[in-house]
PDB file of N, CA and C in Angstrom:
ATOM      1  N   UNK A   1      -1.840  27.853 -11.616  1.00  0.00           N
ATOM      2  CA  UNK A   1      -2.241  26.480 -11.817  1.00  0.00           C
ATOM      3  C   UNK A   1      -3.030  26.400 -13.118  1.00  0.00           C
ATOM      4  N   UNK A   2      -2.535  25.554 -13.710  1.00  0.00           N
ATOM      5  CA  UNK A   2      -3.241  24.957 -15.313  1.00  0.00           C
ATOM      6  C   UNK A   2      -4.894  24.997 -15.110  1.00  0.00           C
ATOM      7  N   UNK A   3      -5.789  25.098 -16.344  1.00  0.00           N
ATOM      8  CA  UNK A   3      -7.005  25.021 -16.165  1.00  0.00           C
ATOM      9  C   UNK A   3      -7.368  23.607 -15.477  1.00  0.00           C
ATOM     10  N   UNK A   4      -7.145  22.933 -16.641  1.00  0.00           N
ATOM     11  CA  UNK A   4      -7.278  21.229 -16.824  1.00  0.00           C
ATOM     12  C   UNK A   4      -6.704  21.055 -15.176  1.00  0.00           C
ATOM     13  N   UNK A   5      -5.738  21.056 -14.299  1.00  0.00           N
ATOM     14  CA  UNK A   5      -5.299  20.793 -13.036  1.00  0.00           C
ATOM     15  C   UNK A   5      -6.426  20.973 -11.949  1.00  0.00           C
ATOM     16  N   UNK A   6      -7.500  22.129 -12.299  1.00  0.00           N
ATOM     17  CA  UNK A   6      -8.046  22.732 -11.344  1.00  0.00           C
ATOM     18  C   UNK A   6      -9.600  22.036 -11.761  1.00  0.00           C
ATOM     19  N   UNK A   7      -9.699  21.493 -13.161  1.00  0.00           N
ATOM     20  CA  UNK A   7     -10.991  20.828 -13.463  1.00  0.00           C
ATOM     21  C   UNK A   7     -10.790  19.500 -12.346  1.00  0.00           C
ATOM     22  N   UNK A   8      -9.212  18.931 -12.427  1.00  0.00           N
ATOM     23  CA  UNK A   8      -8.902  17.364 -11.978  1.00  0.00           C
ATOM     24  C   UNK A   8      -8.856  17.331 -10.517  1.00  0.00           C
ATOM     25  N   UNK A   9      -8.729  18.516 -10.030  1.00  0.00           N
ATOM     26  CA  UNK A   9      -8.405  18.660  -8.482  1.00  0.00           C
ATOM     27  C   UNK A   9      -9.790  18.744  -8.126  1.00  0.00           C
ATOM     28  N   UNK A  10     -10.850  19.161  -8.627  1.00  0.00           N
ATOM     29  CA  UNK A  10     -12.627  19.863  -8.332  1.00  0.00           C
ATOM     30  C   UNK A  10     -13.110  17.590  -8.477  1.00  0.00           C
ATOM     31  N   UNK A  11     -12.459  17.318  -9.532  1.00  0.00           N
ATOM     32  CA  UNK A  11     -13.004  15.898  -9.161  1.00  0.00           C
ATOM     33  C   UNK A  11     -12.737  15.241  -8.363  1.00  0.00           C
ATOM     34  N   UNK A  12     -11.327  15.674  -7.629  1.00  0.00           N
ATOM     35  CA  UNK A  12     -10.756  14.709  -6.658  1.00  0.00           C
ATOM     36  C   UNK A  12     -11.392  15.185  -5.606  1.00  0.00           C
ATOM     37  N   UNK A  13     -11.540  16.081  -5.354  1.00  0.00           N
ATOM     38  CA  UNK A  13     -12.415  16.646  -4.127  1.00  0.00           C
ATOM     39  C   UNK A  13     -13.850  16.052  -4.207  1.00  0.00           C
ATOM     40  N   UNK A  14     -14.473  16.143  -5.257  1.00  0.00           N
ATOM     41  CA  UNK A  14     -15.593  15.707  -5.362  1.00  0.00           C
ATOM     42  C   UNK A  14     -15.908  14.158  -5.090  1.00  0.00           C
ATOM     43  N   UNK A  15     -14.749  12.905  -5.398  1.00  0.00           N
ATOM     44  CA  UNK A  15     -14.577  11.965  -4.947  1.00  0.00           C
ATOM     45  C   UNK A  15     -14.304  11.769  -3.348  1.00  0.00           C
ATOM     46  N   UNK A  16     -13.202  13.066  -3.177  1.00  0.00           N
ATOM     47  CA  UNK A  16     -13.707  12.392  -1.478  1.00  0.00           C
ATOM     48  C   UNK A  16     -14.799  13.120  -0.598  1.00  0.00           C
ATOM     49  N   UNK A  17     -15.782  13.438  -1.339  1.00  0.00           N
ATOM     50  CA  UNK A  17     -17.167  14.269  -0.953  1.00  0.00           C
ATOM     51  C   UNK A  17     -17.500  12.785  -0.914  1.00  0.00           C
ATOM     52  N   UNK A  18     -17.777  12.135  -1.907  1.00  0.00           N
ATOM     53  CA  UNK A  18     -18.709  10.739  -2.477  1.00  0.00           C
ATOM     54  C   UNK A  18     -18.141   9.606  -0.763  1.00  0.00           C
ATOM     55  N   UNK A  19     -16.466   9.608  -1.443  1.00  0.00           N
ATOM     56  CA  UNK A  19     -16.302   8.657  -0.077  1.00  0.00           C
ATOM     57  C   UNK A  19     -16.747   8.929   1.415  1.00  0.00           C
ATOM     58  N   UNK A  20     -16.663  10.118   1.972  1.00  0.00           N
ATOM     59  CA  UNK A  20     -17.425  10.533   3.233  1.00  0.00           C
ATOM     60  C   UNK A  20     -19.069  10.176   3.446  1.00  0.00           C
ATOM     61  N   UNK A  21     -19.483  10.534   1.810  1.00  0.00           N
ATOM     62  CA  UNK A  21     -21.089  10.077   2.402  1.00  0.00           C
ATOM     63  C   UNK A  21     -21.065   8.479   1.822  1.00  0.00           C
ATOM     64  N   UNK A  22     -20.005   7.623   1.469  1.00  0.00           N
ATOM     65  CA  UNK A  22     -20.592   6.410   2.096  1.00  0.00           C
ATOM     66  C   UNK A  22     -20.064   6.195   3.484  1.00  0.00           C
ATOM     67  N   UNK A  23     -19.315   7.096   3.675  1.00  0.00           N
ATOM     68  CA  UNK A  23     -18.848   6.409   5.295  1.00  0.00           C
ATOM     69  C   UNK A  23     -19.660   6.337   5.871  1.00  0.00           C
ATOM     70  N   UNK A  24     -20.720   7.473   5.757  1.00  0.00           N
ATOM     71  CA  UNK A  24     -21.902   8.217   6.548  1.00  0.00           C
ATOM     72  C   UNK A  24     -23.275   7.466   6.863  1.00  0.00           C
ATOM     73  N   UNK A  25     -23.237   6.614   5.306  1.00  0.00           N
ATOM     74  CA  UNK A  25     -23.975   5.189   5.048  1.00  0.00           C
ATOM     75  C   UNK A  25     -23.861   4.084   5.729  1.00  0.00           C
ATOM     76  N   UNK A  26     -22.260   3.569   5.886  1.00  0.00           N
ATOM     77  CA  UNK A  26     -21.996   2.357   6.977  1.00  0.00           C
ATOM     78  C   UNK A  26     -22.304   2.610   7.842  1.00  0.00           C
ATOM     79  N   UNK A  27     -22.255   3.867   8.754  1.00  0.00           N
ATOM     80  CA  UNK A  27     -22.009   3.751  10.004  1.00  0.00           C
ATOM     81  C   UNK A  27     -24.047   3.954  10.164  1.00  0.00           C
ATOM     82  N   UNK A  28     -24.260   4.452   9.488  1.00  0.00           N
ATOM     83  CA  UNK A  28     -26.271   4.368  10.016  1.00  0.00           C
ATOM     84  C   UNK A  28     -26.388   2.971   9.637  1.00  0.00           C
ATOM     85  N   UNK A  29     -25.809   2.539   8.744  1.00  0.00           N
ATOM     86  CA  UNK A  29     -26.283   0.741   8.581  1.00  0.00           C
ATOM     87  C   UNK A  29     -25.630   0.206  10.169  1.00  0.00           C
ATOM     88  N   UNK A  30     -24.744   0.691  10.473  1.00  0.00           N
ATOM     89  CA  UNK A  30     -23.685  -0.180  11.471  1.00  0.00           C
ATOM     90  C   UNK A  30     -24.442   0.003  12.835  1.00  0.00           C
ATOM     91  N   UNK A  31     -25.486   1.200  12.912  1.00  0.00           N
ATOM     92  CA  UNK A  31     -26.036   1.178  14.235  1.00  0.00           C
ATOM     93  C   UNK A  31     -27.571   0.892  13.597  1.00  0.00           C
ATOM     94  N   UNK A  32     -28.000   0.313  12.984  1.00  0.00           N
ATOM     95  CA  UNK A  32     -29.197   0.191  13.178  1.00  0.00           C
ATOM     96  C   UNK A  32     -29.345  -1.879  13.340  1.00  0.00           C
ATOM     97  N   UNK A  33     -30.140  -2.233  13.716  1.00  0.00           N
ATOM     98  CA  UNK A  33     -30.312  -3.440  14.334  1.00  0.00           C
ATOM     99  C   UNK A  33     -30.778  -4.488  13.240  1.00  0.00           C
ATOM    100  N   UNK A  34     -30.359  -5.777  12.886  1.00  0.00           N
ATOM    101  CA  UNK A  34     -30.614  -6.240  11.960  1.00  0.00           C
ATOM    102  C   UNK A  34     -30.744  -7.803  12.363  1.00  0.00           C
ATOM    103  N   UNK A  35     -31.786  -8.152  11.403  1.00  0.00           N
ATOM    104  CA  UNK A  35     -32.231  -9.687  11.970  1.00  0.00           C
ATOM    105  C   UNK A  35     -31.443 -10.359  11.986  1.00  0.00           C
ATOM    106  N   UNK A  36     -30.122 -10.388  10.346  1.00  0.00           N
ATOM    107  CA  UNK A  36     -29.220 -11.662  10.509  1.00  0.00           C
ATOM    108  C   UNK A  36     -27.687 -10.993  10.634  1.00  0.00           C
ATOM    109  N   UNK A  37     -26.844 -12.002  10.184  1.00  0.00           N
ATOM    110  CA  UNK A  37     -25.476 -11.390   9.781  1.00  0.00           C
ATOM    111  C   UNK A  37     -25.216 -10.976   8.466  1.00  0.00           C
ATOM    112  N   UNK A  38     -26.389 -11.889   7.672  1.00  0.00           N
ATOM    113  CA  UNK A  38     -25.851 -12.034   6.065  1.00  0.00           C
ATOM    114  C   UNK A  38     -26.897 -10.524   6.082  1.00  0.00           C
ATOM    115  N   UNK A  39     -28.164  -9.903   6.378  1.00  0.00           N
ATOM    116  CA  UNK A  39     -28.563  -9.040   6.550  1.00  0.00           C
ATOM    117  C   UNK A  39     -27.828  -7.834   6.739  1.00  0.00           C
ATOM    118  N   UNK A  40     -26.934  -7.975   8.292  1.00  0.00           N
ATOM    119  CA  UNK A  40     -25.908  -6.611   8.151  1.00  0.00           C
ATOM    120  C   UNK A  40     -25.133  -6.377   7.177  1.00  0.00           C
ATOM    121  N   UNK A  41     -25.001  -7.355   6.373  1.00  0.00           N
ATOM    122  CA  UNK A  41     -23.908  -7.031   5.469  1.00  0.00           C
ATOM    123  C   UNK A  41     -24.290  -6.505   3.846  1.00  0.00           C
ATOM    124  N   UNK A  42     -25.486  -7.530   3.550  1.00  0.00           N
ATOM    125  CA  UNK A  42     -26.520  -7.067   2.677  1.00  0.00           C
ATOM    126  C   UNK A  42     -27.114  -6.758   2.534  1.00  0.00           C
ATOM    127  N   UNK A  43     -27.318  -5.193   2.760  1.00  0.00           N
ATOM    128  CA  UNK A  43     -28.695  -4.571   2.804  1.00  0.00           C
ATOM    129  C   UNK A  43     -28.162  -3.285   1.864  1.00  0.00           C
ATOM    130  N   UNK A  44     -29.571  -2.482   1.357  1.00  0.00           N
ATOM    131  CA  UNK A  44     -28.787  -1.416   0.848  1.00  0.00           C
ATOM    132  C   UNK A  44     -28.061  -0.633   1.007  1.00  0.00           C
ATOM    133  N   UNK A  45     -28.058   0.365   2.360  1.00  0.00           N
ATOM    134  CA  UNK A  45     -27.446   0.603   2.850  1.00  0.00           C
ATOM    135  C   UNK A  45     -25.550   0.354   2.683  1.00  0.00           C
ATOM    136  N   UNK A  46     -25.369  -0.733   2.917  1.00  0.00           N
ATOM    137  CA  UNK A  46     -24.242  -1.513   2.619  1.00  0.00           C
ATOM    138  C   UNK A  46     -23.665  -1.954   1.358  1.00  0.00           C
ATOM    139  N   UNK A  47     -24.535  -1.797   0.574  1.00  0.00           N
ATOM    140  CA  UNK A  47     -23.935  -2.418  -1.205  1.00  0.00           C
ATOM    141  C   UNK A  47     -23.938  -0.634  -1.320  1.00  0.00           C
ATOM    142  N   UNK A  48     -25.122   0.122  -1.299  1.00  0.00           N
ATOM    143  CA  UNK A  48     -25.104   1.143  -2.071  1.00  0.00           C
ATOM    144  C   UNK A  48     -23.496   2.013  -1.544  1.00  0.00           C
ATOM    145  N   UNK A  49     -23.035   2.154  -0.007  1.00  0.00           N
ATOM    146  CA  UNK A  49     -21.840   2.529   0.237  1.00  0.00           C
ATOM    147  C   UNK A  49     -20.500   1.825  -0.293  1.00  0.00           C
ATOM    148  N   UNK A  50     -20.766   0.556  -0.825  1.00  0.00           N
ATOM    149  CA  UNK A  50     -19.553   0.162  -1.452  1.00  0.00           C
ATOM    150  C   UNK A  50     -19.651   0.896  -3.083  1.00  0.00           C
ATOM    151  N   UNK A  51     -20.808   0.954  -3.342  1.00  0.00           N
ATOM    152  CA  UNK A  51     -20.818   1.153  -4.798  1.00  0.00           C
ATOM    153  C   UNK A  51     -20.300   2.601  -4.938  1.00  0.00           C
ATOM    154  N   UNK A  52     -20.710   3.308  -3.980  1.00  0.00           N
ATOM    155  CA  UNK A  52     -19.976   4.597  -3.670  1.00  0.00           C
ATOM    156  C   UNK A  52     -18.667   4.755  -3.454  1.00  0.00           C
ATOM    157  N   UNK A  53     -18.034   3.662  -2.594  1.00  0.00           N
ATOM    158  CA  UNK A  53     -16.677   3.610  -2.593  1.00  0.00           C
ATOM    159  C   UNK A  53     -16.233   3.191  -4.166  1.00  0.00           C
ATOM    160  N   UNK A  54     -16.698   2.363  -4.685  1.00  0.00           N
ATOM    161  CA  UNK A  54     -15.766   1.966  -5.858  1.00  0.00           C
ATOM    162  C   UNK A  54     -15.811   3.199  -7.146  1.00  0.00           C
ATOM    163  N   UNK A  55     -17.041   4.615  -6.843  1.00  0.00           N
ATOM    164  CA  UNK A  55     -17.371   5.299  -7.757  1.00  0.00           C
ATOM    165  C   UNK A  55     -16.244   6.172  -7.278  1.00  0.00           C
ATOM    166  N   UNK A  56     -15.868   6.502  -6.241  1.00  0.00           N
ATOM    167  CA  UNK A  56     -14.749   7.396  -5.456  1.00  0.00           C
ATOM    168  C   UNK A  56     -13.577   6.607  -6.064  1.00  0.00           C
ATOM    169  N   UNK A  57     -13.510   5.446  -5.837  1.00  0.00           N
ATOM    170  CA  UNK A  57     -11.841   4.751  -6.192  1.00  0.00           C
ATOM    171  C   UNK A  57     -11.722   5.825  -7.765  1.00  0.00           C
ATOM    172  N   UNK A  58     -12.411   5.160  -8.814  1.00  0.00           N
ATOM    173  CA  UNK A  58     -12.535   5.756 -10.073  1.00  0.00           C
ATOM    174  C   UNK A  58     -12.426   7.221 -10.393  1.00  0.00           C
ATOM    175  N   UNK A  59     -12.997   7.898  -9.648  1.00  0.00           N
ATOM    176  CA  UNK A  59     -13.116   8.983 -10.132  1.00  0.00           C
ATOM    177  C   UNK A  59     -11.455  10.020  -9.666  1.00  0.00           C
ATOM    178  N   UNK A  60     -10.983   9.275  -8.472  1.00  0.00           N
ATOM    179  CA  UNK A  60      -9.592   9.456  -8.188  1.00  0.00           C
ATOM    180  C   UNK A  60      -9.015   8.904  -8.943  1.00  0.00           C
ATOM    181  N   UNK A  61      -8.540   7.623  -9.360  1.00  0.00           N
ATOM    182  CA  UNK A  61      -7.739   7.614 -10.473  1.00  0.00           C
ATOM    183  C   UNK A  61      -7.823   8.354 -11.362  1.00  0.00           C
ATOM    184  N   UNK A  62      -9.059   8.485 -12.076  1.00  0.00           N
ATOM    185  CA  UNK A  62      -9.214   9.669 -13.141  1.00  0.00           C
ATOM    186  C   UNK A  62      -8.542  11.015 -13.038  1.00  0.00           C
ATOM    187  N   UNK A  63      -8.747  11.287 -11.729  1.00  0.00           N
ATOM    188  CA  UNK A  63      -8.322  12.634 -11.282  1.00  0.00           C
ATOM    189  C   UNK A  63      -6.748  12.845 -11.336  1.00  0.00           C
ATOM    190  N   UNK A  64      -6.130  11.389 -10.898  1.00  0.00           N
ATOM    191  CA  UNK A  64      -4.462  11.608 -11.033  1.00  0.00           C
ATOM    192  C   UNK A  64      -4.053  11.783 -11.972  1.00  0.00           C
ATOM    193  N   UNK A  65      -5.139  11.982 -13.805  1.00  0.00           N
ATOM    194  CA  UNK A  65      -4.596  11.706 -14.722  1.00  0.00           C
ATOM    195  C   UNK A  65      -3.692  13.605 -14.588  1.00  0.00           C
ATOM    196  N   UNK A  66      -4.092  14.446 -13.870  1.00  0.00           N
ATOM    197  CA  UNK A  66      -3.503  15.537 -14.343  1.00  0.00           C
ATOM    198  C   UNK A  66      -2.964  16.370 -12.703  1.00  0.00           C
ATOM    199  N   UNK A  67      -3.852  15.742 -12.066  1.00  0.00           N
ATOM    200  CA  UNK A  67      -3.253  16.218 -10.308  1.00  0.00           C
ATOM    201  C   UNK A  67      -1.864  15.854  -9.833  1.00  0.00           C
ATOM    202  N   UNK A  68      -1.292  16.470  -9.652  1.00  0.00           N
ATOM    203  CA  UNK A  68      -0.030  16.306  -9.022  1.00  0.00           C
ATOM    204  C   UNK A  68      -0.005  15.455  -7.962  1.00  0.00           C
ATOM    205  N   UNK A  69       0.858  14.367  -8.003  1.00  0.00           N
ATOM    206  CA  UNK A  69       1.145  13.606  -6.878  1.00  0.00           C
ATOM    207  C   UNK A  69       1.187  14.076  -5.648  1.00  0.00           C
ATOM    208  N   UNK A  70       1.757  15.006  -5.619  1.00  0.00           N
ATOM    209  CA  UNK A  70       2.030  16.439  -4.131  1.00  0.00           C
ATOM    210  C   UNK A  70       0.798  16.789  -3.716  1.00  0.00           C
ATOM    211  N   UNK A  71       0.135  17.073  -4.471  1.00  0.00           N
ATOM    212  CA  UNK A  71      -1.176  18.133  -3.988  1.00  0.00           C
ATOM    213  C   UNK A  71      -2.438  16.997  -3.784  1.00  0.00           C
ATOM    214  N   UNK A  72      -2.173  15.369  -4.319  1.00  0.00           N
ATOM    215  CA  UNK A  72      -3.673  14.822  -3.965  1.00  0.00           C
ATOM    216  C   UNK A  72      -3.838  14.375  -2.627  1.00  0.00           C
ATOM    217  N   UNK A  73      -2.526  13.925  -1.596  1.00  0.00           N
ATOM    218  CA  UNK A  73      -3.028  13.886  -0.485  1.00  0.00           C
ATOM    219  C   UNK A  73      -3.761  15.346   0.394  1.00  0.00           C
ATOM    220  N   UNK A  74      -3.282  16.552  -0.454  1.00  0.00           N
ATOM    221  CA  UNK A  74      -3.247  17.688   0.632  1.00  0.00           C
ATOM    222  C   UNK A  74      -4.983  17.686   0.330  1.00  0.00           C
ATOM    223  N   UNK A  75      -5.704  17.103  -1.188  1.00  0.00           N
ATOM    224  CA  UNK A  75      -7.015  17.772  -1.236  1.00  0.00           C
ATOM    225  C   UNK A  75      -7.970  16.545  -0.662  1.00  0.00           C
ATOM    226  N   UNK A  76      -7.420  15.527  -0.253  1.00  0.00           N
ATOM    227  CA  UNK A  76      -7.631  14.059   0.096  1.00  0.00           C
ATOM    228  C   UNK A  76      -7.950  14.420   1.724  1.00  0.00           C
ATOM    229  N   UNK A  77      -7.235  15.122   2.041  1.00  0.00           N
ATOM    230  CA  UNK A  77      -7.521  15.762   3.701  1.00  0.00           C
ATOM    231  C   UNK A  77      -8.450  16.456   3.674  1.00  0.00           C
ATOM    232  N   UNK A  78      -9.108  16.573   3.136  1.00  0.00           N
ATOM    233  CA  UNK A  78     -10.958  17.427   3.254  1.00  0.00           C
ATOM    234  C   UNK A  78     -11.626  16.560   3.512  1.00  0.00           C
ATOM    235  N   UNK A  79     -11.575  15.387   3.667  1.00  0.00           N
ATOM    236  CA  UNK A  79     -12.426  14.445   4.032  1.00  0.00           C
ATOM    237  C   UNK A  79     -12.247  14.191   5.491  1.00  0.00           C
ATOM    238  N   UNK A  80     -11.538  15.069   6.133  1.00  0.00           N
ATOM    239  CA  UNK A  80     -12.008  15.392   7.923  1.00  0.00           C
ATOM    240  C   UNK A  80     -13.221  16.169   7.895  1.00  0.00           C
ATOM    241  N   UNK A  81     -12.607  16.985   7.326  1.00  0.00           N
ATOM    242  CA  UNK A  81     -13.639  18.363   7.280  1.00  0.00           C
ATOM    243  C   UNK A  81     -14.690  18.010   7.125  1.00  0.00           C
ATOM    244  N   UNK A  82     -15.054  17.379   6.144  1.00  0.00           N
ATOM    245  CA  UNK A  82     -16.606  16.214   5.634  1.00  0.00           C
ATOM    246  C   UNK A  82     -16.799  15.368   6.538  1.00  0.00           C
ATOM    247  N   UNK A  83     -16.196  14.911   7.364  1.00  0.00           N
ATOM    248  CA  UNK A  83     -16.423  13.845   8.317  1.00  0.00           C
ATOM    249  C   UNK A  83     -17.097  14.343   9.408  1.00  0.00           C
ATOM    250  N   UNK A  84     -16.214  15.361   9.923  1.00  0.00           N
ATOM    251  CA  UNK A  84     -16.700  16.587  11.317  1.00  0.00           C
ATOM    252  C   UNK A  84     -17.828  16.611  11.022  1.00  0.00           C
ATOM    253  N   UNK A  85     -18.063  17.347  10.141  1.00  0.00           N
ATOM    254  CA  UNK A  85     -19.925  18.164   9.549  1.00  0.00           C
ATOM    255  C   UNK A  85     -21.060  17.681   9.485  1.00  0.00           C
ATOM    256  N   UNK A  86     -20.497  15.892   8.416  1.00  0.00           N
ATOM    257  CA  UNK A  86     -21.631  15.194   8.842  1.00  0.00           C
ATOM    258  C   UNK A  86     -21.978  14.693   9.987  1.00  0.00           C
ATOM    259  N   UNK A  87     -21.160  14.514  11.034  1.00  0.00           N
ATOM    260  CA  UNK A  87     -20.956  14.022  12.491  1.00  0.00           C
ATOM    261  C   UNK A  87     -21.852  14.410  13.112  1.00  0.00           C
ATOM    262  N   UNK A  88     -21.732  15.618  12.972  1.00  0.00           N
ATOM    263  CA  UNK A  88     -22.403  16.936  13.779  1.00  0.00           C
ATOM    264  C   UNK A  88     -24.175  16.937  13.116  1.00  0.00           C
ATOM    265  N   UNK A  89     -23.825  16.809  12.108  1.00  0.00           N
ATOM    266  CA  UNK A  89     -25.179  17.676  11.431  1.00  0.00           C
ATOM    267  C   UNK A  89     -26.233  15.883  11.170  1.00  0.00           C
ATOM    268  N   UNK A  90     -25.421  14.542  10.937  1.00  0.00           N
ATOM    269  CA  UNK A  90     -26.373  13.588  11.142  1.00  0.00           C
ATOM    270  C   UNK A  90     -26.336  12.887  12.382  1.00  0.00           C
ATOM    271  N   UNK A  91     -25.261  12.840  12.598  1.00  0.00           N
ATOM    272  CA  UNK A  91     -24.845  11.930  14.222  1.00  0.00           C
ATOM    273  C   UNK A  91     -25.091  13.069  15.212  1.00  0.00           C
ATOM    274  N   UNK A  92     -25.560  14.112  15.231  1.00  0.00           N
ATOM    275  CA  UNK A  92     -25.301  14.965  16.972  1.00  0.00           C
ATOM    276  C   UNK A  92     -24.181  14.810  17.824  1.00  0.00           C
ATOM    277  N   UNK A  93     -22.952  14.639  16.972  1.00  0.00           N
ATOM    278  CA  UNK A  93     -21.699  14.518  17.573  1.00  0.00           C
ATOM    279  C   UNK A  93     -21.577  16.217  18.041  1.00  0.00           C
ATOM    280  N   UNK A  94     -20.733  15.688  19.375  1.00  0.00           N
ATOM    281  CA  UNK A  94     -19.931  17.377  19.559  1.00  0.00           C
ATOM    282  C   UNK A  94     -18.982  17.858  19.031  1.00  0.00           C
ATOM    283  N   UNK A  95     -19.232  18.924  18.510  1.00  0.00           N
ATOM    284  CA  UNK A  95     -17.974  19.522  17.815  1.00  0.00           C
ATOM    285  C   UNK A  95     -16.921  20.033  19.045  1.00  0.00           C
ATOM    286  N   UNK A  96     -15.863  19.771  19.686  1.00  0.00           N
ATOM    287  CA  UNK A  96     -15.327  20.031  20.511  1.00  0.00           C
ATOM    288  C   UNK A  96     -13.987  21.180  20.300  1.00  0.00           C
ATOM    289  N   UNK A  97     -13.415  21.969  20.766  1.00  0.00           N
ATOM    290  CA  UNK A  97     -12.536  23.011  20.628  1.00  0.00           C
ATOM    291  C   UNK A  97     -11.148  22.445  19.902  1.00  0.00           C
ATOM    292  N   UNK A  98     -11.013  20.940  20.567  1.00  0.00           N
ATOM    293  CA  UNK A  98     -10.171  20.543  19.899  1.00  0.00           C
ATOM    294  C   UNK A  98     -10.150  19.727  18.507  1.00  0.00           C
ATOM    295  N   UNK A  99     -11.430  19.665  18.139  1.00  0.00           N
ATOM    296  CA  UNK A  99     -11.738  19.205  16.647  1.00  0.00           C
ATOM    297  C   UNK A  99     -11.552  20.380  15.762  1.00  0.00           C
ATOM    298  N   UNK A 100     -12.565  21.811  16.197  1.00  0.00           N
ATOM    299  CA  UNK A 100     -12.038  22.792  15.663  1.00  0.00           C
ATOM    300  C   UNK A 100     -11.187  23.476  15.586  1.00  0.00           C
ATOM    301  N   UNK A 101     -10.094  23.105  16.411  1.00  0.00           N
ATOM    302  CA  UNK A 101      -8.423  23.355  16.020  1.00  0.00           C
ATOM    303  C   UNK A 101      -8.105  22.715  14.618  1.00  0.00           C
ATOM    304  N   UNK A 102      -8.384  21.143  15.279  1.00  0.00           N
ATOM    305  CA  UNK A 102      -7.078  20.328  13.952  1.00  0.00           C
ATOM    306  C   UNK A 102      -7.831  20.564  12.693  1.00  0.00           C
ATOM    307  N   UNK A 103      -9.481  21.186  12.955  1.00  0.00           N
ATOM    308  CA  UNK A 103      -9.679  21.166  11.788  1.00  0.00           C
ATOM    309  C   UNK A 103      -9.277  22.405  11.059  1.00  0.00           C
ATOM    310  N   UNK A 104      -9.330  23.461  11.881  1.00  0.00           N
ATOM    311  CA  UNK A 104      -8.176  24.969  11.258  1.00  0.00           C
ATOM    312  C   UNK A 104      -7.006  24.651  11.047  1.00  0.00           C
ATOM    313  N   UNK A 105      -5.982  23.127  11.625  1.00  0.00           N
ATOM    314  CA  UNK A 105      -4.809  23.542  11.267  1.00  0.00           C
ATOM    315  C   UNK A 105      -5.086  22.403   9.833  1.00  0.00           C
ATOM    316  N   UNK A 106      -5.759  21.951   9.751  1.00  0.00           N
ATOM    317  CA  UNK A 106      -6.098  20.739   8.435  1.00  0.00           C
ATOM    318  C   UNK A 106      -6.110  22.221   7.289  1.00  0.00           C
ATOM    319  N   UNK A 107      -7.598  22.842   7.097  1.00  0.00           N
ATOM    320  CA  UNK A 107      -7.599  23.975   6.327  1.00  0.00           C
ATOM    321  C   UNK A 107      -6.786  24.499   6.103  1.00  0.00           C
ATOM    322  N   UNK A 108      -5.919  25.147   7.022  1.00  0.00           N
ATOM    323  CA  UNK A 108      -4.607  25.907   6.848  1.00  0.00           C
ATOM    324  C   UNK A 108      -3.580  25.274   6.199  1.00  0.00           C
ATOM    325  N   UNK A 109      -3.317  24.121   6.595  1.00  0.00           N
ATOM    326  CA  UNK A 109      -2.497  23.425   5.749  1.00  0.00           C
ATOM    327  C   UNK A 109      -2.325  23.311   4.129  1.00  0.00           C
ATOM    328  N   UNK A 110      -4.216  23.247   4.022  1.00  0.00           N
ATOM    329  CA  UNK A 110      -4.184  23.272   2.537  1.00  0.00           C
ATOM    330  C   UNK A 110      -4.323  24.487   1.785  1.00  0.00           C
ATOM    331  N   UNK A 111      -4.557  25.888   2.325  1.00  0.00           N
ATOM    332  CA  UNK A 111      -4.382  26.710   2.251  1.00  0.00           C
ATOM    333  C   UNK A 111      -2.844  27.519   2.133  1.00  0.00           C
ATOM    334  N   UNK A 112      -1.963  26.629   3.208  1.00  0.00           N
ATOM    335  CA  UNK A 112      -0.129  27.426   2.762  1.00  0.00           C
ATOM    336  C   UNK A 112       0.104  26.428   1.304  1.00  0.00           C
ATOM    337  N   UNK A 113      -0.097  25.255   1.336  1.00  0.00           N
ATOM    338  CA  UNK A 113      -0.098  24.339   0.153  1.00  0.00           C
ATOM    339  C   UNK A 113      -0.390  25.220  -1.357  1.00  0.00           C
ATOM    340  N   UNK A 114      -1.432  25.623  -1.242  1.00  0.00           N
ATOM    341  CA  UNK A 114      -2.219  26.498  -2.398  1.00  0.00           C
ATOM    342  C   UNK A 114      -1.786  27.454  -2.706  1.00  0.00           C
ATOM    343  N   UNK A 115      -1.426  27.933  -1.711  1.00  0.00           N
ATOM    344  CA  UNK A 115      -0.204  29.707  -1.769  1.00  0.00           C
ATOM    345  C   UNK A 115       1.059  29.406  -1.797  1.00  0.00           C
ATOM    346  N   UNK A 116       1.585  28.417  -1.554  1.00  0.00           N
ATOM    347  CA  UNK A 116       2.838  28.444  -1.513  1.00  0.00           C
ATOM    348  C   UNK A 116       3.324  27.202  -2.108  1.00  0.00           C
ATOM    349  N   UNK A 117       2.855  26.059  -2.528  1.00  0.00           N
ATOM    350  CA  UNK A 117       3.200  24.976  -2.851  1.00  0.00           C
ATOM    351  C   UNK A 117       4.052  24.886  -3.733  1.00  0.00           C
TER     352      UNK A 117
END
């Protein structure tokens, strides 16, 4: 794999690092209790995760300038993996046997991808 491919693939990953922790943002805005409606919607919490989403939109386009069409959904699927972790590690979600399956067969996936693509 080209240098430049592996700089563009480290950003695309890094974009859907960004998009997971605004998800991570809505959903603590989404359970915490708020006086109005125009409140739930405007608070920081809530602008700062969009602004995060729109820094993720960007930085993926950028990234397609040299990533292969093929390979950006496969690095686009790490954002389970990011999802699980923070789950666990801010929400006290259970990590259950069957999360840590799909999430070995998610890894693996992008792993025969990488070796064999």
């Amino acid at each position: 794999m080209e240098n430049s491919v592996l700089i563009y693939s480290g950003i695309l990953l890094g974009s859907v690092f960004v998009s997971a922790i605004s998800q991570v943002m809505l959903k603590i805005s989404a359970s915490r209790p708020h006086e109005s409606a125009i409140r739930e919607y405007a608070n920081p919490l809530v602008v700062g995760a969009y602004a995060l989403f729109v820094v993720s939109t960007l930085l993926t386009v950028f990234a397609y300038r040299e990533v292969p069409l093929s390979l950006g959904p496969v690095l686009e699927s790490t954002s389970y993996v990011y999802v699980t972790i923070f789950g666990a590690l801010i929400f006290h979600e259970r990590v259950t046997a069957k999360k840590l399956l799909a999430l070995a067969l998610i890894v693996g996936g992008i792993c025969t991808f990488a070796l064999l693509g």
